[in-house]
PDB file of N, CA and C in Angstrom:
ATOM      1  N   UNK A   1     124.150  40.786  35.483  1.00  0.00           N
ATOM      2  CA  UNK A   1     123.538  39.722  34.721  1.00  0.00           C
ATOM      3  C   UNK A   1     123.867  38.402  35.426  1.00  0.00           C
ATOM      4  N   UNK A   2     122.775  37.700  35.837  1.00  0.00           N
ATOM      5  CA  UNK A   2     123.054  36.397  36.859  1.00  0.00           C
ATOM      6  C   UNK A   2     122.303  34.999  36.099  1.00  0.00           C
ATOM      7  N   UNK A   3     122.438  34.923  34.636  1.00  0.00           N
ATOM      8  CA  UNK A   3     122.396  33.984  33.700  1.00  0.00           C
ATOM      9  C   UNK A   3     122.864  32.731  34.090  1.00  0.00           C
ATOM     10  N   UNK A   4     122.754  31.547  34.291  1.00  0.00           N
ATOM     11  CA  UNK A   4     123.673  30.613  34.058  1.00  0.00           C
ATOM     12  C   UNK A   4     123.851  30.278  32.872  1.00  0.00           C
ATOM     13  N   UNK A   5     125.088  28.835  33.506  1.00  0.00           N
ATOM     14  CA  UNK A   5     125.178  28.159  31.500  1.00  0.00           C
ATOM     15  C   UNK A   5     124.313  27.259  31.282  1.00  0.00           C
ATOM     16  N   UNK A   6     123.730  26.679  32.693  1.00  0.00           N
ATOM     17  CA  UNK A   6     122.602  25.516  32.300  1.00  0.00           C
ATOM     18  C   UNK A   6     121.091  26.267  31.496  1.00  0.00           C
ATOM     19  N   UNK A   7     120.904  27.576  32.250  1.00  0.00           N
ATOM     20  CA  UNK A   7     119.891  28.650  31.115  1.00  0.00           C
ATOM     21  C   UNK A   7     120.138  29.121  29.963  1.00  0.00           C
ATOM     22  N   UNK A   8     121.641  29.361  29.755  1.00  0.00           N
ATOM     23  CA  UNK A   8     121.957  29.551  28.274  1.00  0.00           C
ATOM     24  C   UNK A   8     121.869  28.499  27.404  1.00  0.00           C
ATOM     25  N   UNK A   9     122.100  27.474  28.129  1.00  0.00           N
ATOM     26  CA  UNK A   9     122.081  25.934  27.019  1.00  0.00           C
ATOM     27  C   UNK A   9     120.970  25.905  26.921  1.00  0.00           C
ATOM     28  N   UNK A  10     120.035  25.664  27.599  1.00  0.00           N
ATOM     29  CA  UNK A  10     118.627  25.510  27.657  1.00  0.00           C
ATOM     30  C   UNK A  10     118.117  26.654  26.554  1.00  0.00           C
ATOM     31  N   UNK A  11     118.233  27.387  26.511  1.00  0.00           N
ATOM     32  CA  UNK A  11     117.326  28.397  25.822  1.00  0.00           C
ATOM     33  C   UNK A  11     118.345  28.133  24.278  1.00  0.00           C
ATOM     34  N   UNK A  12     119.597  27.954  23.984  1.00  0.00           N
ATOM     35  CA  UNK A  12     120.350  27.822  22.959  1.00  0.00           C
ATOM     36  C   UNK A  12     119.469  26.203  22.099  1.00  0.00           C
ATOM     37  N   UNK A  13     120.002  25.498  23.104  1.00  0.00           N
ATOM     38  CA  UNK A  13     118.952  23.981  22.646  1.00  0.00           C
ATOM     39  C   UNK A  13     117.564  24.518  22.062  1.00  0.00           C
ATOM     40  N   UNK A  14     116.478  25.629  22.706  1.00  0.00           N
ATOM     41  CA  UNK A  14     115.236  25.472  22.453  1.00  0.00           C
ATOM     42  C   UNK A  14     115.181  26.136  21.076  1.00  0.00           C
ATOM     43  N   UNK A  15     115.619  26.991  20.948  1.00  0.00           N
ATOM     44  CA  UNK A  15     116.229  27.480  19.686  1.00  0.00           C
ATOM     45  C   UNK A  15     116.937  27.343  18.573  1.00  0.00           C
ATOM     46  N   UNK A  16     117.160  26.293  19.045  1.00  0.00           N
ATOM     47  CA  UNK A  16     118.308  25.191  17.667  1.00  0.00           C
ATOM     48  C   UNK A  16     117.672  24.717  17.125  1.00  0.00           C
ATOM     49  N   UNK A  17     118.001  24.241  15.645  1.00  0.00           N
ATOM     50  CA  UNK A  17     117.539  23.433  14.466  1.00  0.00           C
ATOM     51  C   UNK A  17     118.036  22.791  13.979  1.00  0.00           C
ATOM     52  N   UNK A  18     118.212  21.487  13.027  1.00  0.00           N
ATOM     53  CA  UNK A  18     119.226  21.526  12.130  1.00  0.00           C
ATOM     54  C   UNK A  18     118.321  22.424  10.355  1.00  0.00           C
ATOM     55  N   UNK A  19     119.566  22.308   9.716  1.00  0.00           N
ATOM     56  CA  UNK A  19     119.106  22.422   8.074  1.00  0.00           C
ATOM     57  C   UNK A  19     119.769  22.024   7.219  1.00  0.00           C
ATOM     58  N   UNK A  20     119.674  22.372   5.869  1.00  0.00           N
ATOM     59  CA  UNK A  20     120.564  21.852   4.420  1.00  0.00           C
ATOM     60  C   UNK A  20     120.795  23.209   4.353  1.00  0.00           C
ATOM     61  N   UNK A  21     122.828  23.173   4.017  1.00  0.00           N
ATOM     62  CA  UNK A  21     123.346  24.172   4.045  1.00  0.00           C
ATOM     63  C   UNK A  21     123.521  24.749   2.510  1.00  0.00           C
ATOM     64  N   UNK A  22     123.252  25.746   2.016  1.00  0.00           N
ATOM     65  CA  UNK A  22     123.427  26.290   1.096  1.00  0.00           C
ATOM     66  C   UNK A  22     124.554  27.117   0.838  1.00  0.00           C
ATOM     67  N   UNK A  23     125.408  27.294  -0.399  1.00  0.00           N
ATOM     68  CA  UNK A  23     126.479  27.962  -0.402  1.00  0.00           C
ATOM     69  C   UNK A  23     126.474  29.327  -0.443  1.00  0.00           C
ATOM     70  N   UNK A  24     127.144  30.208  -0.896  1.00  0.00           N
ATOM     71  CA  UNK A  24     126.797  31.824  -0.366  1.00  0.00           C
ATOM     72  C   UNK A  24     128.144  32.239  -1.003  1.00  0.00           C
ATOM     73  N   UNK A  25     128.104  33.315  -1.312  1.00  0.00           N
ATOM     74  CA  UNK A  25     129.404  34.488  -2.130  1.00  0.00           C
ATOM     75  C   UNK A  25     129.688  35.391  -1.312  1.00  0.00           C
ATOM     76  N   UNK A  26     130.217  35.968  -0.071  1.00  0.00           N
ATOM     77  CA  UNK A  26     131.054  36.852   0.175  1.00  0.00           C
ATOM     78  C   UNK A  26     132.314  37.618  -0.321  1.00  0.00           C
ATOM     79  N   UNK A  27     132.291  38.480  -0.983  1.00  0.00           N
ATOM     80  CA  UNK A  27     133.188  38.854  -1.671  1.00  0.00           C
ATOM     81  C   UNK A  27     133.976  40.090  -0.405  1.00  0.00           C
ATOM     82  N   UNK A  28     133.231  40.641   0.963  1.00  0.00           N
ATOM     83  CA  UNK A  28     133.967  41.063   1.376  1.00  0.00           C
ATOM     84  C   UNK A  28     134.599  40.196   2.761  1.00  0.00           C
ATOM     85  N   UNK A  29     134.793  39.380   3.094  1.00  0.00           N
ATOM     86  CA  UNK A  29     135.300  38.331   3.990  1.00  0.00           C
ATOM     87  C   UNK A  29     136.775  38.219   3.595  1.00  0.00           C
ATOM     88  N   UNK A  30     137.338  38.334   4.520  1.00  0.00           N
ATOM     89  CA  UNK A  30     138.980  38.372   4.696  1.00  0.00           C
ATOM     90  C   UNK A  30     139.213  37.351   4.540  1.00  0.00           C
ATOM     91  N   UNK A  31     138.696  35.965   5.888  1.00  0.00           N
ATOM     92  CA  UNK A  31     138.559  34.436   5.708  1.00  0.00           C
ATOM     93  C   UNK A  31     137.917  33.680   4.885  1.00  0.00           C
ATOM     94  N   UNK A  32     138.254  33.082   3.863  1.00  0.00           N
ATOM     95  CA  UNK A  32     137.587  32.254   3.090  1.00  0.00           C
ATOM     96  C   UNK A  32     136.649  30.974   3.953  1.00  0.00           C
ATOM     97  N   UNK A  33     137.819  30.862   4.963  1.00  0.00           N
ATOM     98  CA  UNK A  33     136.958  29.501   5.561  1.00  0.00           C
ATOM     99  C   UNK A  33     135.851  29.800   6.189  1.00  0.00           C
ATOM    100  N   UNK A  34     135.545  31.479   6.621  1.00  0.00           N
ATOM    101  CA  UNK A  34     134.699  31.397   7.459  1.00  0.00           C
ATOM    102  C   UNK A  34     132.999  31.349   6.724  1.00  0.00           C
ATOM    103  N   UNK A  35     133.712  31.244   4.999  1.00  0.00           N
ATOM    104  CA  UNK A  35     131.877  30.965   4.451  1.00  0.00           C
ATOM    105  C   UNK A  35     131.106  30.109   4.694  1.00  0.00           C
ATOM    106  N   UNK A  36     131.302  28.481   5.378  1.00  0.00           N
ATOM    107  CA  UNK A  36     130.432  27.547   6.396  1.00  0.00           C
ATOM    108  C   UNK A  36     129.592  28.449   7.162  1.00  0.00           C
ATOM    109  N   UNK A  37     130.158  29.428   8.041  1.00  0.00           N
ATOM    110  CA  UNK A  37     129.573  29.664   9.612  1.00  0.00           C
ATOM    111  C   UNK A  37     128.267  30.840   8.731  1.00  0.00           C
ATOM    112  N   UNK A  38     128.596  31.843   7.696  1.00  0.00           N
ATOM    113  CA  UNK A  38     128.023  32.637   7.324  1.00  0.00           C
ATOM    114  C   UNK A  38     126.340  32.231   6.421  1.00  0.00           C
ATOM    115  N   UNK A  39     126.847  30.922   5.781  1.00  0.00           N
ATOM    116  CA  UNK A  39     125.968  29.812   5.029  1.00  0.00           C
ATOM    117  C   UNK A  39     125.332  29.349   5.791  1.00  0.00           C
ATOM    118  N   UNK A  40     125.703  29.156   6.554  1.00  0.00           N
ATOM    119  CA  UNK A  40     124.901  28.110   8.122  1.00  0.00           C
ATOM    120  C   UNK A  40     123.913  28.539   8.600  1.00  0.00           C
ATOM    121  N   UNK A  41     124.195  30.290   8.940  1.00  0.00           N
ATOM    122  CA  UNK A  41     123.631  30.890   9.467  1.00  0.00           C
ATOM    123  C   UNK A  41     122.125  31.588   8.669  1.00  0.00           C
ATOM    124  N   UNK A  42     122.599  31.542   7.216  1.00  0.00           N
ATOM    125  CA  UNK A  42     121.623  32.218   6.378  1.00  0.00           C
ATOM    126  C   UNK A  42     120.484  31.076   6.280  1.00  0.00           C
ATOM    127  N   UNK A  43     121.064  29.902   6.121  1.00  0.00           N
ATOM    128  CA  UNK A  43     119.773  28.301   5.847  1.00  0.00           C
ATOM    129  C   UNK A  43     119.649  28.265   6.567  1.00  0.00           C
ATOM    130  N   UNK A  44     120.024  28.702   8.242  1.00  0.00           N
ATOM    131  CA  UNK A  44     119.116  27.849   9.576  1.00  0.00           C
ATOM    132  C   UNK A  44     118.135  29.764   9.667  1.00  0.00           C
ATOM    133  N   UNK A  45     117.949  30.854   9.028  1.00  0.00           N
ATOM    134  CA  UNK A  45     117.373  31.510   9.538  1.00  0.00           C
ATOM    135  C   UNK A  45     118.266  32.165  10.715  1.00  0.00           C
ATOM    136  N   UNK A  46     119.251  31.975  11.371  1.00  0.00           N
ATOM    137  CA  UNK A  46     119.777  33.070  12.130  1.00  0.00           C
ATOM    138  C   UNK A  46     118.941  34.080  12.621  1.00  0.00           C
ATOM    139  N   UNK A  47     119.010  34.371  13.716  1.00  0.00           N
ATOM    140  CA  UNK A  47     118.619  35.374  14.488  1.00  0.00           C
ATOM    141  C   UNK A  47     120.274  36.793  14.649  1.00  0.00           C
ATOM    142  N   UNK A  48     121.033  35.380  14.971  1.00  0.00           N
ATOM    143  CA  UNK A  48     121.949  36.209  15.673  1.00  0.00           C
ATOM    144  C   UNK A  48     123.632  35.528  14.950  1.00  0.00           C
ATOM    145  N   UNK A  49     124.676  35.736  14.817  1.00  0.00           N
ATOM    146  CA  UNK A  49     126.056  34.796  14.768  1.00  0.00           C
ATOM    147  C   UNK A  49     126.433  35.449  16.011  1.00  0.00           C
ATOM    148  N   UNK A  50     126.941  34.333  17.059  1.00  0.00           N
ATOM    149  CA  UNK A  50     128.244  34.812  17.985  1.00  0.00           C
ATOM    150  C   UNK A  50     129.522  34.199  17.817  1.00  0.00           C
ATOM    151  N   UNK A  51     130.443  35.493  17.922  1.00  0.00           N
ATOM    152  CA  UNK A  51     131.849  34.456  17.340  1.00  0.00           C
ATOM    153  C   UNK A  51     132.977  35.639  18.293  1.00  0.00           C
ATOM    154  N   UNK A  52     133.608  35.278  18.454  1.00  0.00           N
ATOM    155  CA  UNK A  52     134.948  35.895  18.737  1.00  0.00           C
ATOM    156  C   UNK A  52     136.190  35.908  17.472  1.00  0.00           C
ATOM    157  N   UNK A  53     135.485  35.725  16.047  1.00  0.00           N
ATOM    158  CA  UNK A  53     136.372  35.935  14.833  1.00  0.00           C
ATOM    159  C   UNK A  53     136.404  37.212  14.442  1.00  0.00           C
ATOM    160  N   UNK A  54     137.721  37.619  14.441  1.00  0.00           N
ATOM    161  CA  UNK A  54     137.794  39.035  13.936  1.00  0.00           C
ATOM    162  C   UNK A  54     137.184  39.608  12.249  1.00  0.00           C
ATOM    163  N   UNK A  55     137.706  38.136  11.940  1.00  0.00           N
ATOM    164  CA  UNK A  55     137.057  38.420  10.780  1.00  0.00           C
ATOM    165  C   UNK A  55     135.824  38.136  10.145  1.00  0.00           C
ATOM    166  N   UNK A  56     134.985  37.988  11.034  1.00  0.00           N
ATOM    167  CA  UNK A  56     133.807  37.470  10.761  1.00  0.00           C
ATOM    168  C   UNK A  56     132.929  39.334  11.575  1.00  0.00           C
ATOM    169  N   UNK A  57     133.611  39.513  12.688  1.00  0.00           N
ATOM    170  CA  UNK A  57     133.015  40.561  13.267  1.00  0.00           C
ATOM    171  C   UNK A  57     133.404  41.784  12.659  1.00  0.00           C
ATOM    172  N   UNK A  58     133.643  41.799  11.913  1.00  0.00           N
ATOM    173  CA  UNK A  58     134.416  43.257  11.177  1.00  0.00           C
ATOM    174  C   UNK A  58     133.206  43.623  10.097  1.00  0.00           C
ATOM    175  N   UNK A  59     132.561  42.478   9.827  1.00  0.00           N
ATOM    176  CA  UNK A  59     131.348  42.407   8.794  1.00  0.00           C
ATOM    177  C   UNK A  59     130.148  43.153   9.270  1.00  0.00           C
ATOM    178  N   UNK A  60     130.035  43.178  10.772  1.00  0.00           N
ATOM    179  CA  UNK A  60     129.052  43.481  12.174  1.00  0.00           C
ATOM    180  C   UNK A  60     127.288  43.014  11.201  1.00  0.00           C
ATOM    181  N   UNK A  61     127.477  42.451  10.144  1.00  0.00           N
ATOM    182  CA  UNK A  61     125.820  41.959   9.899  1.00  0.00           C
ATOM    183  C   UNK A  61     126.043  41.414   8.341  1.00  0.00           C
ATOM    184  N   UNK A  62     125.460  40.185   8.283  1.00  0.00           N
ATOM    185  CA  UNK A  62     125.402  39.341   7.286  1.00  0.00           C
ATOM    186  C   UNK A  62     124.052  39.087   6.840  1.00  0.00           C
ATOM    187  N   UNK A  63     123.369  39.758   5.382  1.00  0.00           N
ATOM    188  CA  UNK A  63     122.128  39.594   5.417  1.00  0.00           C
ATOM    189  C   UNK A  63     121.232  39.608   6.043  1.00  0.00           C
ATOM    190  N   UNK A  64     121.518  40.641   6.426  1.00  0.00           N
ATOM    191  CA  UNK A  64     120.327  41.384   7.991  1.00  0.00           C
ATOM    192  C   UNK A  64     120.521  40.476   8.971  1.00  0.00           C
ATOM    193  N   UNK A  65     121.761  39.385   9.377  1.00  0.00           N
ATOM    194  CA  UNK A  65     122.009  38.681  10.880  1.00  0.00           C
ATOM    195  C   UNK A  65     122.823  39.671  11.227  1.00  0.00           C
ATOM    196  N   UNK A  66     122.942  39.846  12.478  1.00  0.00           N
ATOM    197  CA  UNK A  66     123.799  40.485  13.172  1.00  0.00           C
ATOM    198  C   UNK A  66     124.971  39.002  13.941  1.00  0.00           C
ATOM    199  N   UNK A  67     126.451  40.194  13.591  1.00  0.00           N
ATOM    200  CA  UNK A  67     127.229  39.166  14.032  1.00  0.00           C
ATOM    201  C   UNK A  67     128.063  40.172  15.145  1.00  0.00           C
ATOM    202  N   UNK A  68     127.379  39.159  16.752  1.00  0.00           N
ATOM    203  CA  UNK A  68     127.907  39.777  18.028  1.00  0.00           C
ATOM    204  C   UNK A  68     129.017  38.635  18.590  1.00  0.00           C
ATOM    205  N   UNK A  69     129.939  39.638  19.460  1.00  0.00           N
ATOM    206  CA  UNK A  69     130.581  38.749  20.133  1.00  0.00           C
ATOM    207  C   UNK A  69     129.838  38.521  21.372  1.00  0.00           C
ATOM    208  N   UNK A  70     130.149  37.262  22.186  1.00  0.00           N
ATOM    209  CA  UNK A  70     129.704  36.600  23.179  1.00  0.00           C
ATOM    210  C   UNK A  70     128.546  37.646  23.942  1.00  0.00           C
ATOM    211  N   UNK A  71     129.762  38.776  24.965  1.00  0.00           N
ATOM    212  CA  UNK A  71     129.037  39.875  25.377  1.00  0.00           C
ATOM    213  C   UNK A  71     128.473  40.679  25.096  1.00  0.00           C
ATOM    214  N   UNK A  72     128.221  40.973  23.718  1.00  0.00           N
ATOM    215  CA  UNK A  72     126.934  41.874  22.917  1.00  0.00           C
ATOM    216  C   UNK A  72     125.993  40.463  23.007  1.00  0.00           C
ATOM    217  N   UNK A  73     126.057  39.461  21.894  1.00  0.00           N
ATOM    218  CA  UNK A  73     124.689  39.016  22.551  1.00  0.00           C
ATOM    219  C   UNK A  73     124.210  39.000  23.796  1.00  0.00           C
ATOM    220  N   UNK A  74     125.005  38.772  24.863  1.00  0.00           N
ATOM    221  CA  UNK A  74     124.153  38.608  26.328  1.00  0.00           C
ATOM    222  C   UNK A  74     123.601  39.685  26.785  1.00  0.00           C
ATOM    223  N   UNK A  75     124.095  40.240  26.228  1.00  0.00           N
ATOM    224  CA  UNK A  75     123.583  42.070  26.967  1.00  0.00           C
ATOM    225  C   UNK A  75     122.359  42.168  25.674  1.00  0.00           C
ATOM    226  N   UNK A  76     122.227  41.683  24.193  1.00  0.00           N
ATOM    227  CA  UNK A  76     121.138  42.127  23.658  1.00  0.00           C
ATOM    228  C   UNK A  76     119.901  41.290  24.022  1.00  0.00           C
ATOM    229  N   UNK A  77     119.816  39.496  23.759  1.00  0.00           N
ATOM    230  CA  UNK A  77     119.082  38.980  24.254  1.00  0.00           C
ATOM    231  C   UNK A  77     119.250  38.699  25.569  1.00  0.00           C
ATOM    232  N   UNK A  78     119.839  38.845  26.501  1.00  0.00           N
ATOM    233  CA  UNK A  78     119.431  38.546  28.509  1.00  0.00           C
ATOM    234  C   UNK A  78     119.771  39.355  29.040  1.00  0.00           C
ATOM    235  N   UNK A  79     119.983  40.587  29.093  1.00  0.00           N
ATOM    236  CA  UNK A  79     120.049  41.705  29.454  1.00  0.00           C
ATOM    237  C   UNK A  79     118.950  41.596  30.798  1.00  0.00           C
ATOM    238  N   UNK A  80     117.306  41.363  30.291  1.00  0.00           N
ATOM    239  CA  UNK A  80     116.555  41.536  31.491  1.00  0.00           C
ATOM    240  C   UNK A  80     116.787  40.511  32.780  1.00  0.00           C
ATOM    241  N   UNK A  81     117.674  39.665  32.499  1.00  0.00           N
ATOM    242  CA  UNK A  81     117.630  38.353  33.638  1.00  0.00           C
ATOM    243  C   UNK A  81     118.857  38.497  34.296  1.00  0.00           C
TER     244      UNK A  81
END
């Protein structure tokens, strides 16, 4: 995989949004704090969460988002490049 970071930003930027964050109930989340990133993700539409939180990845999908670390996303979306 011969990606750069100036193509990952680029394609991360084209894909970004902002939104109004809505709150959310996880009752199985270890981290309380991590209900921002999970909320965030549900009001901007998420495709994807990447995180290196254990406790966020233990969930492996939040309302049909999938939550990858770094190297699962790159291998799911840029795999061909």
């Amino acid at each position: 995989m011969n990606t750069s970071v100036k193509e990952l930003l680029s394609t991360v930027k084209q894909l970004s949004h902002s939104c109004i964050i809505t709150s959310v109930e996880v009752s199985q989340l270890r981290d309380p704090d991590d209900t921002v990133i999970l909320a965030t993700a549900l009001s901007a539409n998420a495709k994807a969460i990447v995180s290196g939180d254990l406790d966020l990845l233990v969930l492996i999908e939040f309302n049909e988002i999938p939550i990858l670390t770094l190297q699962d996303f790159l291998s799911r979306y840029f795999s061909d490049k």
